[in-house]
Protein backbone atom coordinates (compact mmCIF):
# COMPACT_ATOMS: atom_id res chain seq x y z
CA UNK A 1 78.67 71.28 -73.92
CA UNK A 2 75.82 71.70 -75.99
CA UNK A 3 72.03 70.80 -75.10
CA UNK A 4 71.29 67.32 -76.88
CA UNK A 5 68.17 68.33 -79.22
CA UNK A 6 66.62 64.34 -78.89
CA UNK A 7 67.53 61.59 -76.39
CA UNK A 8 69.34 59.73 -79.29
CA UNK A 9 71.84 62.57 -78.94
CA UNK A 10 73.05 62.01 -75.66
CA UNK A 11 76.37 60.05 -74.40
CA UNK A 12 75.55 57.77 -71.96
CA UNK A 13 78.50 55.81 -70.05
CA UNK A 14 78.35 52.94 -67.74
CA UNK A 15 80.12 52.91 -64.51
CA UNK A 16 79.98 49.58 -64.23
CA UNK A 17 82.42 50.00 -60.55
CA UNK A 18 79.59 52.78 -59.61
CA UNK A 19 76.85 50.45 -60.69
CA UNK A 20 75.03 52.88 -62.75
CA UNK A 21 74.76 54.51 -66.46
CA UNK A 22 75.19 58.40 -66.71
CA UNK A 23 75.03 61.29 -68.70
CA UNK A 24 76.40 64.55 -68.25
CA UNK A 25 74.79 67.47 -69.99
CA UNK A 26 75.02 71.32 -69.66
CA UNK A 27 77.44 70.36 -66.72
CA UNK A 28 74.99 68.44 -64.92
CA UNK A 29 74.98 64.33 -63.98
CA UNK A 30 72.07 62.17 -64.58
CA UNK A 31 72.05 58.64 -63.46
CA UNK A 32 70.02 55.61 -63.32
CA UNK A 33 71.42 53.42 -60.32
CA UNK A 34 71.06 49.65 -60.15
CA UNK A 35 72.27 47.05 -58.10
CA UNK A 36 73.51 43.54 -59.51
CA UNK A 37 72.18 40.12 -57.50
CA UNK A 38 73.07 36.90 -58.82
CA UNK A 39 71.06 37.19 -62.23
CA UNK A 40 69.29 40.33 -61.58
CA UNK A 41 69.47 43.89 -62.25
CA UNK A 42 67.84 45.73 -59.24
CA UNK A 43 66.81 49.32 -60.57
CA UNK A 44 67.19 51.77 -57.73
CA UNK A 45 67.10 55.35 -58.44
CA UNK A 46 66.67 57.20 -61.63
CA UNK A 47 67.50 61.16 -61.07
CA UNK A 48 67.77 63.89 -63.26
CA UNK A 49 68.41 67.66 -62.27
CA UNK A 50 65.14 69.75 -62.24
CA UNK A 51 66.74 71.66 -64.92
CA UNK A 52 67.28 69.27 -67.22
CA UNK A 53 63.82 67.40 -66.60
CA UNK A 54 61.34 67.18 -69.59
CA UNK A 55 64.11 66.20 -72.50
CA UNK A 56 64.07 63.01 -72.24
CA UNK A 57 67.11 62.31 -70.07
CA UNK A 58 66.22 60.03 -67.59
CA UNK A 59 64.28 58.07 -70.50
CA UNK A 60 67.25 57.73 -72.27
CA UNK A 61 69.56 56.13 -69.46
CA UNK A 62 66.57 53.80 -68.50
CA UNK A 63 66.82 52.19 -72.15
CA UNK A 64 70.27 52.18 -72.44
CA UNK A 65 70.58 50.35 -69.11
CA UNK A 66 67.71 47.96 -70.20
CA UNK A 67 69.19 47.36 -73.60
CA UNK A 68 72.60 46.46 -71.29
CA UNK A 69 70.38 43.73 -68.74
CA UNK A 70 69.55 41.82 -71.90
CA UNK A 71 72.26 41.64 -73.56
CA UNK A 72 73.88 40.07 -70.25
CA UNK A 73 70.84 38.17 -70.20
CA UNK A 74 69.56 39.43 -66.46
CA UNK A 75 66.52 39.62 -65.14
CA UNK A 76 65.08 42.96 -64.15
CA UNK A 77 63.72 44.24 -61.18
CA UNK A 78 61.92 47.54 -61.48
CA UNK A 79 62.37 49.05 -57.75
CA UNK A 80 62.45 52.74 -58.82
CA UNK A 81 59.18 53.83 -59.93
CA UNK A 82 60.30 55.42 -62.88
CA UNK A 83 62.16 52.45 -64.54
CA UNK A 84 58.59 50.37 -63.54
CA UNK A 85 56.54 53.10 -65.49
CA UNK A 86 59.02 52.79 -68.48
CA UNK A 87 58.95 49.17 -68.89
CA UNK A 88 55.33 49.18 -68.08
CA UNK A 89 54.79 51.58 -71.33
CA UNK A 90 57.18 49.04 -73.51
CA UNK A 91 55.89 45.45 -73.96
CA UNK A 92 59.34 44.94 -75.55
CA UNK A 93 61.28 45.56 -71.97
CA UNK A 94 57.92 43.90 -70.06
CA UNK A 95 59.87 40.34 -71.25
CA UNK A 96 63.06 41.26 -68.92
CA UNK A 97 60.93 42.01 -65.92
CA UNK A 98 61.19 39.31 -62.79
């Protein structure tokens, strides 16, 4: 598989059964976890191999999943750090945030 060059690049899939969105690059799963209650999306866990880190991965999955919340019109709730630090940096996700 070939190294994405920009985040737009990637394939991300939901598992919606799993409860996460993932991408698999150079061999190598990245996921951003999340938990459904009622009307909320409970953000988890964000990893991404230590070889992959710095390209944007992670950043990618977080939007994608984000992008998914609203258009099922939930309510977010940032419990990994690194989806709070995203949405904190995006007044346009800040909206979705419980």
């Amino acid at each position: 598989m070939a190294t994405p060059s920009a985040p737009d690049d990637l394939a991300v899939s939901h598992d919606e059964g799993a409860h996460r969105f993932e991408t698999l690059v150079n061999g190598q799963l990245s996921i951003c976890e999340y938990e459904l209650r009622g009307n909320e999306m409970v953000f988890t866990h964000t990893f991404v191999p230590s070889e992959l880190r710095g390209r944007n991965i992670a950043q990618k999955l977080v939007q994608v999943a984000l992008h998914w919340a609203q258009s099922k019109q939930l309510r977010v709730v940032p419990a990994c750090s690194y989806v709070a630090a995203f949405i904190a940096r995006r007044p346009e996700f800040q909206v979705l945030v419980k």
